[in-house]
PDB file of N, CA and C in Angstrom:
ATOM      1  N   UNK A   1      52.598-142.573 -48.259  1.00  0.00           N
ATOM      2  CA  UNK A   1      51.687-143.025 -47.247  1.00  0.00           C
ATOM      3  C   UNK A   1      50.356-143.393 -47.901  1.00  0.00           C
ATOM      4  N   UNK A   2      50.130-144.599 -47.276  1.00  0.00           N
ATOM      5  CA  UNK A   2      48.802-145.356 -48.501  1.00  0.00           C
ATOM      6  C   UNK A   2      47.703-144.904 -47.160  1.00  0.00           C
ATOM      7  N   UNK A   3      46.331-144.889 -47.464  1.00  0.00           N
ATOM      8  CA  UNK A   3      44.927-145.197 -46.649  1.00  0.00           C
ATOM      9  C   UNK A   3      44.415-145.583 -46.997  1.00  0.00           C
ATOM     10  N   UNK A   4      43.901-146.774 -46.224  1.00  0.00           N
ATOM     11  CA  UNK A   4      43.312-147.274 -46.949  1.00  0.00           C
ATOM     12  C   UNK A   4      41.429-146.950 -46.585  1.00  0.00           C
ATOM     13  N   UNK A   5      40.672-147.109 -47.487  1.00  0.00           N
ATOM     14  CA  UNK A   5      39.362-146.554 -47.510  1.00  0.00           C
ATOM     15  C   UNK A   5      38.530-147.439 -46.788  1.00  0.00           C
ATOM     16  N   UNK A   6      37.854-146.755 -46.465  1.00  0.00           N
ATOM     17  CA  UNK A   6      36.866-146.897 -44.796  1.00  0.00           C
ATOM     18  C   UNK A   6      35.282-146.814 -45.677  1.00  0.00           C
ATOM     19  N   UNK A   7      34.801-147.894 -45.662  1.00  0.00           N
ATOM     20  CA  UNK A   7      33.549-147.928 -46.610  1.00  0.00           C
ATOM     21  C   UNK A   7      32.360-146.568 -45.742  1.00  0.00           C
ATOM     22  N   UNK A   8      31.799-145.491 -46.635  1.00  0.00           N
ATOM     23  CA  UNK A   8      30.806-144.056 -46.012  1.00  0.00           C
ATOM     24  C   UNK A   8      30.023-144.925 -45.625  1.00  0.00           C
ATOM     25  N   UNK A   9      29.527-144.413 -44.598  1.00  0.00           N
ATOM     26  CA  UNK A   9      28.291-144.831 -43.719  1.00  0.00           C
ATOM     27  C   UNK A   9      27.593-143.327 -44.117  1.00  0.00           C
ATOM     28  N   UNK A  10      26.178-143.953 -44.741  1.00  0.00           N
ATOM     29  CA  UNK A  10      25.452-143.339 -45.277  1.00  0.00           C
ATOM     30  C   UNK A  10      24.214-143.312 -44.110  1.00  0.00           C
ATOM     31  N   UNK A  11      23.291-142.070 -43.927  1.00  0.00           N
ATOM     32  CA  UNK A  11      22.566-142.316 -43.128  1.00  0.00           C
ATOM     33  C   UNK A  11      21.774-143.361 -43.253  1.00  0.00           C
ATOM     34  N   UNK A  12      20.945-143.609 -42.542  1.00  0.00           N
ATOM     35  CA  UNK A  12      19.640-144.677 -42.628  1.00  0.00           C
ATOM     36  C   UNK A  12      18.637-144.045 -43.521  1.00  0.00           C
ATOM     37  N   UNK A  13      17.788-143.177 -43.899  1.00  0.00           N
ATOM     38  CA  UNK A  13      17.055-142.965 -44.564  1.00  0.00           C
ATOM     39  C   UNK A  13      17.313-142.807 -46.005  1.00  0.00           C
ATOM     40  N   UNK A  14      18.729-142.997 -46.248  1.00  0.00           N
ATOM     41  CA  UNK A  14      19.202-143.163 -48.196  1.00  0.00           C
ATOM     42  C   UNK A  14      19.345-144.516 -48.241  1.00  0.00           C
ATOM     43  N   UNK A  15      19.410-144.756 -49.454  1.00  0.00           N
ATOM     44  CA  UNK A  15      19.978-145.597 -49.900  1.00  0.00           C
ATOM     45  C   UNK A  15      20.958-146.065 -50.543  1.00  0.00           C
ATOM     46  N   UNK A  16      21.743-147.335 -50.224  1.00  0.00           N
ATOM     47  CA  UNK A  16      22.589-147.896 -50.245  1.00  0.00           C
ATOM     48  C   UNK A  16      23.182-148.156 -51.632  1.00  0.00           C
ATOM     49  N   UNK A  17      23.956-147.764 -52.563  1.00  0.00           N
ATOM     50  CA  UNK A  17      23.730-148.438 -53.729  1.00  0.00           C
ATOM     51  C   UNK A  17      24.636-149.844 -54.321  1.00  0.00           C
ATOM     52  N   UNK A  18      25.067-150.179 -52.966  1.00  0.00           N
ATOM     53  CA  UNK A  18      26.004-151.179 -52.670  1.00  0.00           C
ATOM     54  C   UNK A  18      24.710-152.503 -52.368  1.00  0.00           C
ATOM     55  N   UNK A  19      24.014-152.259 -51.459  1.00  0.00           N
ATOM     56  CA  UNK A  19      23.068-153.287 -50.862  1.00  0.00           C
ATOM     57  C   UNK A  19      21.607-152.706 -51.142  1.00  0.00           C
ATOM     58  N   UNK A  20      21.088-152.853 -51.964  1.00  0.00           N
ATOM     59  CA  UNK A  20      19.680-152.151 -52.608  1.00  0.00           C
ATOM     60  C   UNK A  20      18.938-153.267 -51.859  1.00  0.00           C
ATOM     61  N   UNK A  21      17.842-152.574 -51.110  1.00  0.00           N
ATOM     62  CA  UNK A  21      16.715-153.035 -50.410  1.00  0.00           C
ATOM     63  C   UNK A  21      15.841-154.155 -51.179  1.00  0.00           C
ATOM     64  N   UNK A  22      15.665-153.647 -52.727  1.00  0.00           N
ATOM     65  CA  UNK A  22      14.111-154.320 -53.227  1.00  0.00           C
ATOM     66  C   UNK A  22      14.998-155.504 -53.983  1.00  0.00           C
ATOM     67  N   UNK A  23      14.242-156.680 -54.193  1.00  0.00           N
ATOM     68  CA  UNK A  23      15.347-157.588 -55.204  1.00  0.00           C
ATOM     69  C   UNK A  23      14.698-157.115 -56.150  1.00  0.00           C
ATOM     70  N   UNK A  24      16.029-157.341 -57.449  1.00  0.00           N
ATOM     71  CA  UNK A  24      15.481-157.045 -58.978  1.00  0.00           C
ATOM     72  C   UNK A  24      14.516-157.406 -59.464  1.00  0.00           C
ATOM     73  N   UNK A  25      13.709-159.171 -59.243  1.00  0.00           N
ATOM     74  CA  UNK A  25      13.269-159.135 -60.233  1.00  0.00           C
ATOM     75  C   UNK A  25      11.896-159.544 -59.088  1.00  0.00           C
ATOM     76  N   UNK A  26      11.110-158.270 -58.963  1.00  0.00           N
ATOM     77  CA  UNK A  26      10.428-158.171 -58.124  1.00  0.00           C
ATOM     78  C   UNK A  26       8.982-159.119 -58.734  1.00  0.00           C
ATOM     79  N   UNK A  27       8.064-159.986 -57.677  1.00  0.00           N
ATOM     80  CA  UNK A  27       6.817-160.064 -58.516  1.00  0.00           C
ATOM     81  C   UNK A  27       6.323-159.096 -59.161  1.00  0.00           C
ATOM     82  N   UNK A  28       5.768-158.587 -58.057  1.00  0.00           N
ATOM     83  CA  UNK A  28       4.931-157.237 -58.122  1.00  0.00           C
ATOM     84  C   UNK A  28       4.520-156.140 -59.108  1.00  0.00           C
ATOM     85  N   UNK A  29       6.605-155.912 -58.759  1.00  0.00           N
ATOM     86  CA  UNK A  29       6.667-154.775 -59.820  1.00  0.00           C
ATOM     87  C   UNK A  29       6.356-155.099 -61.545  1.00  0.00           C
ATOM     88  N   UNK A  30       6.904-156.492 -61.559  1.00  0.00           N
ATOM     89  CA  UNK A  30       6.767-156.926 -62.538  1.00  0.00           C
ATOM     90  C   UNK A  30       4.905-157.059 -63.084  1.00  0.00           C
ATOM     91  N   UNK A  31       4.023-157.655 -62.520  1.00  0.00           N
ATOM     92  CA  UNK A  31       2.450-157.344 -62.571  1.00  0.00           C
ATOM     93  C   UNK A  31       2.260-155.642 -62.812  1.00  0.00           C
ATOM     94  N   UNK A  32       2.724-155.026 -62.445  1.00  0.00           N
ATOM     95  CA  UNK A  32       2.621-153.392 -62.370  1.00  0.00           C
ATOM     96  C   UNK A  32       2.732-152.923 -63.952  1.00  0.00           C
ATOM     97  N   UNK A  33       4.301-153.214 -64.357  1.00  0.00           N
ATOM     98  CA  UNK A  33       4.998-153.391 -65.122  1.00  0.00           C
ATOM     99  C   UNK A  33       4.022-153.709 -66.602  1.00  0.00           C
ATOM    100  N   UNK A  34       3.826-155.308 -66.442  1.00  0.00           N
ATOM    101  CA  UNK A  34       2.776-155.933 -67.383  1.00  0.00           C
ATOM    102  C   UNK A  34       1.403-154.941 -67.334  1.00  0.00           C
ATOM    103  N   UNK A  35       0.931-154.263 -66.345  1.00  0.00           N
ATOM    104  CA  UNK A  35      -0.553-153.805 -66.566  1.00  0.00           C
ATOM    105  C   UNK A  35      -0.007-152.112 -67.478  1.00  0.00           C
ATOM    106  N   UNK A  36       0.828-151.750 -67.098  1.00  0.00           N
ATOM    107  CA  UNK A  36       1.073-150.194 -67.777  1.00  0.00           C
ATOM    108  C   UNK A  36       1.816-150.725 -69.399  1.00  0.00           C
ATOM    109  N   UNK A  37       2.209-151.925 -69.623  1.00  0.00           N
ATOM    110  CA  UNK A  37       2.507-151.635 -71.148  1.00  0.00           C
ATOM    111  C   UNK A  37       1.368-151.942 -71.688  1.00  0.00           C
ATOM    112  N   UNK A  38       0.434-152.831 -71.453  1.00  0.00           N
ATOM    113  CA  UNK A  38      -1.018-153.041 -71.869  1.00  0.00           C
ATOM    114  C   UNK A  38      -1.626-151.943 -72.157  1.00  0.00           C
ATOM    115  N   UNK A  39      -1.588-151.321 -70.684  1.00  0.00           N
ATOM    116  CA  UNK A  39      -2.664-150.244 -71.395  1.00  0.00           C
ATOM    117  C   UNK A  39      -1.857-148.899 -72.600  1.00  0.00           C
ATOM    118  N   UNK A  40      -0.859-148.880 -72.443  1.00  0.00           N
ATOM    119  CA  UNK A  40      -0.499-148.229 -72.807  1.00  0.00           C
ATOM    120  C   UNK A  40      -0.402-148.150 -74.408  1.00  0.00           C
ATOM    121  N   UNK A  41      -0.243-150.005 -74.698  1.00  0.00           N
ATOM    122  CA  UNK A  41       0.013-150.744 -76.189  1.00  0.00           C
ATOM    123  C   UNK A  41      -1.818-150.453 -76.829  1.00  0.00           C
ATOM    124  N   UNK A  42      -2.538-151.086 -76.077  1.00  0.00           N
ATOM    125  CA  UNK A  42      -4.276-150.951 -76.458  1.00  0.00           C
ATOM    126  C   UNK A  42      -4.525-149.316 -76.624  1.00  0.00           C
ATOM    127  N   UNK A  43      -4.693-148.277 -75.741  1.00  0.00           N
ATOM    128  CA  UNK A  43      -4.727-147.347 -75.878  1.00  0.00           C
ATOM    129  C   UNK A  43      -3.924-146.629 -77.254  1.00  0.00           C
ATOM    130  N   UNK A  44      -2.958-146.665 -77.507  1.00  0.00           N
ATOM    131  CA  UNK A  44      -2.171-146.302 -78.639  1.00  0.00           C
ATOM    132  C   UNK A  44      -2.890-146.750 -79.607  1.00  0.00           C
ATOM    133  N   UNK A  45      -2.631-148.328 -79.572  1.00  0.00           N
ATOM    134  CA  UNK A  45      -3.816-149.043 -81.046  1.00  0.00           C
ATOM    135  C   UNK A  45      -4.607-148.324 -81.151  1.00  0.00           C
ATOM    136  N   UNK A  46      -5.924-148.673 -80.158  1.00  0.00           N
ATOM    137  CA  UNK A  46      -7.377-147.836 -80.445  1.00  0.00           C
ATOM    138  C   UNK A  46      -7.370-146.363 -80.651  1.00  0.00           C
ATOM    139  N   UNK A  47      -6.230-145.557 -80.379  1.00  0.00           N
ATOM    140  CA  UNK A  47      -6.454-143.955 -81.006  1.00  0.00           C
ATOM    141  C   UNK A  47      -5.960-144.149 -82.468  1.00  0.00           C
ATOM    142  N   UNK A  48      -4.839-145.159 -83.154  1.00  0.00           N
ATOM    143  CA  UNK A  48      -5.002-145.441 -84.561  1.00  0.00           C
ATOM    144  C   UNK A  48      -5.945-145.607 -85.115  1.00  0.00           C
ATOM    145  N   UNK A  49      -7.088-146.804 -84.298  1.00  0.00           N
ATOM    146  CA  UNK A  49      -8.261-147.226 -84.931  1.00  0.00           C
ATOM    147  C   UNK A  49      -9.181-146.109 -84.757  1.00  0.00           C
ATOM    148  N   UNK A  50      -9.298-145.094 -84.045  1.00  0.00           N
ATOM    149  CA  UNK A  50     -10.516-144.129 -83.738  1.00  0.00           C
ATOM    150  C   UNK A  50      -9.905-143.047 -85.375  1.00  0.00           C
ATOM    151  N   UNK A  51      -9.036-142.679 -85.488  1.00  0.00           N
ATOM    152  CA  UNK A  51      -8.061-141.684 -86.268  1.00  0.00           C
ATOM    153  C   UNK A  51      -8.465-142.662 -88.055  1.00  0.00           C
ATOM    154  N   UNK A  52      -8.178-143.561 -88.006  1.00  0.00           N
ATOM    155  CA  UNK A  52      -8.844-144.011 -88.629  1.00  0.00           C
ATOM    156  C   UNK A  52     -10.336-144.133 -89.755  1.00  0.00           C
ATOM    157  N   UNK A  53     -11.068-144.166 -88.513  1.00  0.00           N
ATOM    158  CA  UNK A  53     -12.722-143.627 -88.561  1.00  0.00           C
ATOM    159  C   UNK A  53     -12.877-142.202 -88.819  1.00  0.00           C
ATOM    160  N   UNK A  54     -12.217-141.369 -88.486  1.00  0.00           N
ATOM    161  CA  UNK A  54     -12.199-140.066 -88.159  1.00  0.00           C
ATOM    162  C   UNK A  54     -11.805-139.458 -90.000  1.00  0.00           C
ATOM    163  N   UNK A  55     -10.483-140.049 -90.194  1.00  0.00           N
ATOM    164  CA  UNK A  55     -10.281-140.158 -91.403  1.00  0.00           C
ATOM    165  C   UNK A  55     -11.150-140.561 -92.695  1.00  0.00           C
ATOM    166  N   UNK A  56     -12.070-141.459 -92.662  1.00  0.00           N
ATOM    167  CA  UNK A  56     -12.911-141.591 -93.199  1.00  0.00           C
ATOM    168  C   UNK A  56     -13.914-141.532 -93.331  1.00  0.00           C
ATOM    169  N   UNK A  57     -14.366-140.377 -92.362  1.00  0.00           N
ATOM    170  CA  UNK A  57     -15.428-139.237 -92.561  1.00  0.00           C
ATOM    171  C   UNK A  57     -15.243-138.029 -93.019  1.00  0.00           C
ATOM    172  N   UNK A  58     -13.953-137.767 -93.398  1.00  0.00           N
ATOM    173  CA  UNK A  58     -13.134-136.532 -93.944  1.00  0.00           C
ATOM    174  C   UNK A  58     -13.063-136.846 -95.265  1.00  0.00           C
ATOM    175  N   UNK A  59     -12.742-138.463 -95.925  1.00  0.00           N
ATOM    176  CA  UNK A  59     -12.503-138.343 -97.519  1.00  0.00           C
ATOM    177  C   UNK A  59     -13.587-137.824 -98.392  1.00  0.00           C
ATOM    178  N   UNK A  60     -13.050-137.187 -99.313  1.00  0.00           N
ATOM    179  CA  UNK A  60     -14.302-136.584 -99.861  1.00  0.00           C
ATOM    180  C   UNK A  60     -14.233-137.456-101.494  1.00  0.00           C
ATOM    181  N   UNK A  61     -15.573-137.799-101.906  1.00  0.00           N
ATOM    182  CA  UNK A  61     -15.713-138.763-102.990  1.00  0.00           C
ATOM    183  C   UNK A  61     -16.981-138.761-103.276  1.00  0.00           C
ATOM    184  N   UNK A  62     -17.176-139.055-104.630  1.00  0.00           N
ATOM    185  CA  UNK A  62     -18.501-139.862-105.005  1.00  0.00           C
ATOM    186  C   UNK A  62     -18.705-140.975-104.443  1.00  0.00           C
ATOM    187  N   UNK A  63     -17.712-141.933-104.026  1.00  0.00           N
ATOM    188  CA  UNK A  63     -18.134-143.231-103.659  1.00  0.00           C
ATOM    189  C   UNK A  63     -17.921-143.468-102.302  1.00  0.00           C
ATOM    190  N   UNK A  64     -18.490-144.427-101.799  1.00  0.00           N
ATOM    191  CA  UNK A  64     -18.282-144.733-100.547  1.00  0.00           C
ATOM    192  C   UNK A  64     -17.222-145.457-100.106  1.00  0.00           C
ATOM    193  N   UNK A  65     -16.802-146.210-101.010  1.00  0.00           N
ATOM    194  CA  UNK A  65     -15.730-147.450-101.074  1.00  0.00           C
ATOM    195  C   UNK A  65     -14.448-146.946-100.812  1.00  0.00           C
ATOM    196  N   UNK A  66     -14.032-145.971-100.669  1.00  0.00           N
ATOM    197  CA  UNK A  66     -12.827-145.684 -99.395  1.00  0.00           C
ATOM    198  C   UNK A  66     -12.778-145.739 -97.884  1.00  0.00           C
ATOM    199  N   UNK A  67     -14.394-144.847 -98.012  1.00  0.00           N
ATOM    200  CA  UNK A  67     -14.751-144.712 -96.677  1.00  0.00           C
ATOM    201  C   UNK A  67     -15.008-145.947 -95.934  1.00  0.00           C
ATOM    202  N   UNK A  68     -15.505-147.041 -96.289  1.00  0.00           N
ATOM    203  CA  UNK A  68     -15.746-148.732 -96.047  1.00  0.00           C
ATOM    204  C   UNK A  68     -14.618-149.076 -95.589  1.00  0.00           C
ATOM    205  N   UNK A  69     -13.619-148.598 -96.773  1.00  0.00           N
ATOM    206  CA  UNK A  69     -11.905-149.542 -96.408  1.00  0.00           C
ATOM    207  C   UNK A  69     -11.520-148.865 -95.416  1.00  0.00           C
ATOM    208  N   UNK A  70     -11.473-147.637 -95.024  1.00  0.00           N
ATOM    209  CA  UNK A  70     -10.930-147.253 -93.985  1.00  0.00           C
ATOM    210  C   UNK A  70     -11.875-147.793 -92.572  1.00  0.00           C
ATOM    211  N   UNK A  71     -12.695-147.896 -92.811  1.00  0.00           N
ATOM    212  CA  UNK A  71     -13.679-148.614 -91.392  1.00  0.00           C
ATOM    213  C   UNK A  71     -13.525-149.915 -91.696  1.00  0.00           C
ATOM    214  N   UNK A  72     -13.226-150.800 -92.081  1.00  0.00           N
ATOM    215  CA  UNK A  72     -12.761-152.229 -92.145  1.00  0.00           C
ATOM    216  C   UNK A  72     -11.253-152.189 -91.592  1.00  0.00           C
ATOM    217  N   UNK A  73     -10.282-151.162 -92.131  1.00  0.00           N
ATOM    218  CA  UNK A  73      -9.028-151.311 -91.928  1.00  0.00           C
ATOM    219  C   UNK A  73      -9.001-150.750 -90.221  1.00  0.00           C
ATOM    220  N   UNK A  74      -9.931-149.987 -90.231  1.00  0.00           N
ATOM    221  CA  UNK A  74      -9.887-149.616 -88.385  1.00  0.00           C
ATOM    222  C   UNK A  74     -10.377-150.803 -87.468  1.00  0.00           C
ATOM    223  N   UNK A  75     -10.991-151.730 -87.651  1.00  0.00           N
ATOM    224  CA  UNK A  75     -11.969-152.504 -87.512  1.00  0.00           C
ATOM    225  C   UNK A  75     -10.786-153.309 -86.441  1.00  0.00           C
ATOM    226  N   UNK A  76     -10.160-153.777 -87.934  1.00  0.00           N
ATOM    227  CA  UNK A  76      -9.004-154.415 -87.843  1.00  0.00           C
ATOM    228  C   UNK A  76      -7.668-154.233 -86.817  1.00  0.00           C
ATOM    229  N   UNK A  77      -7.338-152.891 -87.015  1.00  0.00           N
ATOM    230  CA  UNK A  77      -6.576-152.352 -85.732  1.00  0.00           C
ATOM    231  C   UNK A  77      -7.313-152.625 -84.517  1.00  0.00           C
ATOM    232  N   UNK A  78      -8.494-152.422 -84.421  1.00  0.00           N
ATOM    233  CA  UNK A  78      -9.242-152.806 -82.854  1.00  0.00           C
ATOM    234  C   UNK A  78      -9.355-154.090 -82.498  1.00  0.00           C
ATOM    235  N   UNK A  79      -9.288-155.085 -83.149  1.00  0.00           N
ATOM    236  CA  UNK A  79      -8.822-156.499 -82.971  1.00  0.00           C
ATOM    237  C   UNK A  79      -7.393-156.447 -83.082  1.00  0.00           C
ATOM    238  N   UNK A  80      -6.429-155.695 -83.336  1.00  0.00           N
ATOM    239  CA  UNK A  80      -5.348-155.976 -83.193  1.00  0.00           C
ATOM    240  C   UNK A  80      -5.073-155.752 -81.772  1.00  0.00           C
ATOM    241  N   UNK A  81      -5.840-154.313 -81.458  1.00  0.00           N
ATOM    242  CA  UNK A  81      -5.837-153.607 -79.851  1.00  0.00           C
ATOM    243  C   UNK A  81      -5.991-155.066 -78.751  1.00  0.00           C
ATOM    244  N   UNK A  82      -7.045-155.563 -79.113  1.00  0.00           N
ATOM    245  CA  UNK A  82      -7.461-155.960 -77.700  1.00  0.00           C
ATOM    246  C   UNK A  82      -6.568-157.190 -77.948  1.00  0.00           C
ATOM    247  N   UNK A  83      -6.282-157.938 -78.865  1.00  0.00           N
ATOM    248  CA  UNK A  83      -5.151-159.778 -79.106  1.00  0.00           C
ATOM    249  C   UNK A  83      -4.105-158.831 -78.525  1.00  0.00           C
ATOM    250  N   UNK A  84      -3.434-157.941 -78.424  1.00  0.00           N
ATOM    251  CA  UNK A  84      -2.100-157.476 -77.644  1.00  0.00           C
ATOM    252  C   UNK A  84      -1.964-157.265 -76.530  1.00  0.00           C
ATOM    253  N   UNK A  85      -3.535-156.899 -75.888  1.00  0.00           N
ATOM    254  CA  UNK A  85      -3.593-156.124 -74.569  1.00  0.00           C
ATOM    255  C   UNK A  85      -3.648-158.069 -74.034  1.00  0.00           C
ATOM    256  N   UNK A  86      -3.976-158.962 -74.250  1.00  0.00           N
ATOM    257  CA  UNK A  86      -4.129-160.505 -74.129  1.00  0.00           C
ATOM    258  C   UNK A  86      -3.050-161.313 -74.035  1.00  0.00           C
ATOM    259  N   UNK A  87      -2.459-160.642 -75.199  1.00  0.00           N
ATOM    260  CA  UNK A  87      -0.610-161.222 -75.235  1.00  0.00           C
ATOM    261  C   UNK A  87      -0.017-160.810 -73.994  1.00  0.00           C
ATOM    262  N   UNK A  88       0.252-159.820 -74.293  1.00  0.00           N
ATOM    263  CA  UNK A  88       1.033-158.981 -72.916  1.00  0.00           C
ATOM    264  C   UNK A  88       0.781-159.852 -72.008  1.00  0.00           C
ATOM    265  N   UNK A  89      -0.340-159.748 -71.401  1.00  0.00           N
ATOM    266  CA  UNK A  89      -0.594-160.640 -70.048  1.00  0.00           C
ATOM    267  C   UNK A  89      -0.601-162.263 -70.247  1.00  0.00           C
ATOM    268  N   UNK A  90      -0.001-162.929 -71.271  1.00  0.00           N
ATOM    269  CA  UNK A  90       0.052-164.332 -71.320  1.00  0.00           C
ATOM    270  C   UNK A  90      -0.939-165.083 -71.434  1.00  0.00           C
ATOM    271  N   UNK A  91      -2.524-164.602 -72.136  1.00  0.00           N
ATOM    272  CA  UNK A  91      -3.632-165.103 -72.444  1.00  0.00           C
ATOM    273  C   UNK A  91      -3.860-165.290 -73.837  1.00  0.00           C
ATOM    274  N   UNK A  92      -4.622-166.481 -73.962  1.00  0.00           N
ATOM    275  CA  UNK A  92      -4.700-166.546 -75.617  1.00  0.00           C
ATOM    276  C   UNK A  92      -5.744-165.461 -75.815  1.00  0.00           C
ATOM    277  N   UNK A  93      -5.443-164.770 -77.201  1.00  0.00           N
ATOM    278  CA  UNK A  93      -5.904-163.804 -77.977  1.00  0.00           C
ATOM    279  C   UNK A  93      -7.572-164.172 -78.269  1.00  0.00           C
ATOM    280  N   UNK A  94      -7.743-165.215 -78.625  1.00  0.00           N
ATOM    281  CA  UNK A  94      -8.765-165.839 -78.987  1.00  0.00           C
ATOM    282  C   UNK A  94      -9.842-166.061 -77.992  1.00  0.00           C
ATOM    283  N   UNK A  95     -10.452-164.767 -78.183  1.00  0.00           N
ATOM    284  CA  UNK A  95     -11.945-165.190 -76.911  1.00  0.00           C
ATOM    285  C   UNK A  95     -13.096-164.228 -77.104  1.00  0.00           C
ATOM    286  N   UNK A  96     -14.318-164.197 -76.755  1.00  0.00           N
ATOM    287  CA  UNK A  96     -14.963-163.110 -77.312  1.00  0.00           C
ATOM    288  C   UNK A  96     -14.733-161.751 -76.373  1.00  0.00           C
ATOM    289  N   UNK A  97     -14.115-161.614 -76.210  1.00  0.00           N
ATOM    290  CA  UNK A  97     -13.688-160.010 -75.746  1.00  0.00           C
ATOM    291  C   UNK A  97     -13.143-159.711 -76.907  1.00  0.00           C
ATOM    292  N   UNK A  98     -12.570-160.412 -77.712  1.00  0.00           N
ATOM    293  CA  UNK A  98     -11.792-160.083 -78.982  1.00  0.00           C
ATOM    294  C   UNK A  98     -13.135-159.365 -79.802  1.00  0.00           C
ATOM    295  N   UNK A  99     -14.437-159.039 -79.644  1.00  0.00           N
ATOM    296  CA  UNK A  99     -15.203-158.660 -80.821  1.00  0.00           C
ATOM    297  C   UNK A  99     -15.173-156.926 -80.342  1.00  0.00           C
ATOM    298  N   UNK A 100     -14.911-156.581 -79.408  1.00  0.00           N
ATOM    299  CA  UNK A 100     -14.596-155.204 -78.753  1.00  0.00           C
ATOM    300  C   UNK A 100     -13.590-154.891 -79.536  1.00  0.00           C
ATOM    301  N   UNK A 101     -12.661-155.367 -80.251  1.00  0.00           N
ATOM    302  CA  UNK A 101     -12.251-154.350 -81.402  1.00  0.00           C
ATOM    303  C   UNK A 101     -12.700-153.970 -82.601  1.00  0.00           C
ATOM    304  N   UNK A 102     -13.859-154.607 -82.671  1.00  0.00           N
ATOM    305  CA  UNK A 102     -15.194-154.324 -84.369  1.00  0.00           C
ATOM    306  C   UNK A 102     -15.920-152.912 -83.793  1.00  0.00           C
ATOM    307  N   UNK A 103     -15.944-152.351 -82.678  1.00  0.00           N
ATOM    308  CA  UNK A 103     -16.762-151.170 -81.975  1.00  0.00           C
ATOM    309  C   UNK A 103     -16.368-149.768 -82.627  1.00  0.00           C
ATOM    310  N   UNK A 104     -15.185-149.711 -82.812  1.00  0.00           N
ATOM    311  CA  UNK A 104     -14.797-148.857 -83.639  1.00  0.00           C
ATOM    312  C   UNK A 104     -15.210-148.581 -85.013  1.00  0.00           C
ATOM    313  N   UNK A 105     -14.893-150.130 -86.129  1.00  0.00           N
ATOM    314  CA  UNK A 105     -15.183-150.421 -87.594  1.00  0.00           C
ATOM    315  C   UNK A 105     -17.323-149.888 -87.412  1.00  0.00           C
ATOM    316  N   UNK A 106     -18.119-150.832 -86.185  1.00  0.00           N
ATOM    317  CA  UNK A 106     -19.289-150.954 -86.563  1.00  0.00           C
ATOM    318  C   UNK A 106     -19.677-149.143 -86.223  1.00  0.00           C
ATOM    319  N   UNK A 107     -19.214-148.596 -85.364  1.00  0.00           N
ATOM    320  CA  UNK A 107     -19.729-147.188 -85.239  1.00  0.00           C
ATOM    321  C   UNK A 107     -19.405-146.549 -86.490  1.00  0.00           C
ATOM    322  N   UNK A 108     -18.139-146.707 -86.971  1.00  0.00           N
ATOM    323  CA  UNK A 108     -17.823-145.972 -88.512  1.00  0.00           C
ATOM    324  C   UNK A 108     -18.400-145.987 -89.697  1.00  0.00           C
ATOM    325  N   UNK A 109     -19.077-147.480 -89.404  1.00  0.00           N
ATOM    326  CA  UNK A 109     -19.693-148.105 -90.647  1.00  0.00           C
ATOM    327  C   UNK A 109     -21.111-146.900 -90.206  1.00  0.00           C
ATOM    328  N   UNK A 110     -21.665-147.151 -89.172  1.00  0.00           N
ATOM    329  CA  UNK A 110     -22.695-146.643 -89.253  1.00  0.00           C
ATOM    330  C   UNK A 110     -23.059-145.012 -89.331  1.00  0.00           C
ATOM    331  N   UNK A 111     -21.915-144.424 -88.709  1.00  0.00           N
ATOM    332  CA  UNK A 111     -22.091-142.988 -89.094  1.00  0.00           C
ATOM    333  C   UNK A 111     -21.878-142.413 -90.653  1.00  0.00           C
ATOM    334  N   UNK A 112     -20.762-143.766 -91.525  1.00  0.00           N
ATOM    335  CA  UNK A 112     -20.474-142.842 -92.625  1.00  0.00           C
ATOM    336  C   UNK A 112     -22.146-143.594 -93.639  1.00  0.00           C
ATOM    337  N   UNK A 113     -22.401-144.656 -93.426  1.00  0.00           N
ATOM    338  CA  UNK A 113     -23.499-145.356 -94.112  1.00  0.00           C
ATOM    339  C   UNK A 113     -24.939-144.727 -93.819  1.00  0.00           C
ATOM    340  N   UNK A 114     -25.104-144.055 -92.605  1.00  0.00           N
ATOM    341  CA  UNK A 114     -26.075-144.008 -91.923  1.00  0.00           C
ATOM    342  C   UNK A 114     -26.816-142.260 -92.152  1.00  0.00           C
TER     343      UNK A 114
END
């Protein structure tokens, strides 16, 4: 004896996983989406670039010329920070908001020089 199956009627307040309410490829979510890997990609960078600085107030030397490279090389990560947080959202990299990643290099420069 065969039965044949009678599709569950699920209440109204679950969901369906046959007929899903939201479409996939939502605007929205997608804008949502784009703003949390941004911050998430910039934020990451700039604690490299701060760790960085941080690092090169720790080397210990006669000379300064590590401490420089490491605040140039952070400098650098903070312009990498903000051209990604630009990408992500489909803007050219190239604009002066791009000098907000030297904030890092110029504070470093000046605490280890200063």
């Amino acid at each position: 004896m065969v039965m044949s199956e009678t599709p569950v009627r699920r209440p109204r307040h679950l969901m369906d996983p046959n007929n899903p309410v939201r479409p996939v490829n939502n605007k929205a979510l997608t804008h949502v989406q784009r703003w949390v890997v941004s911050v998430l990609a910039v934020f990451t960078i700039a604690h490299l670039s701060i760790g960085l600085v941080i690092a090169s107030l720790i080397v210990v030397g006669q000379s300064n010329t590590p401490r420089i490279g490491l605040n140039v090389i952070a400098g650098m990560f903070g312009l990498v920070a903000v051209a990604v947080g630009f990408v992500i959202h489909k803007k050219s990299p190239l604009t002066p908001w791009l000098l907000l990643g030297l904030i890092p290099m110029i504070v470093g420069l000046w605490i280890t020089l200063g």
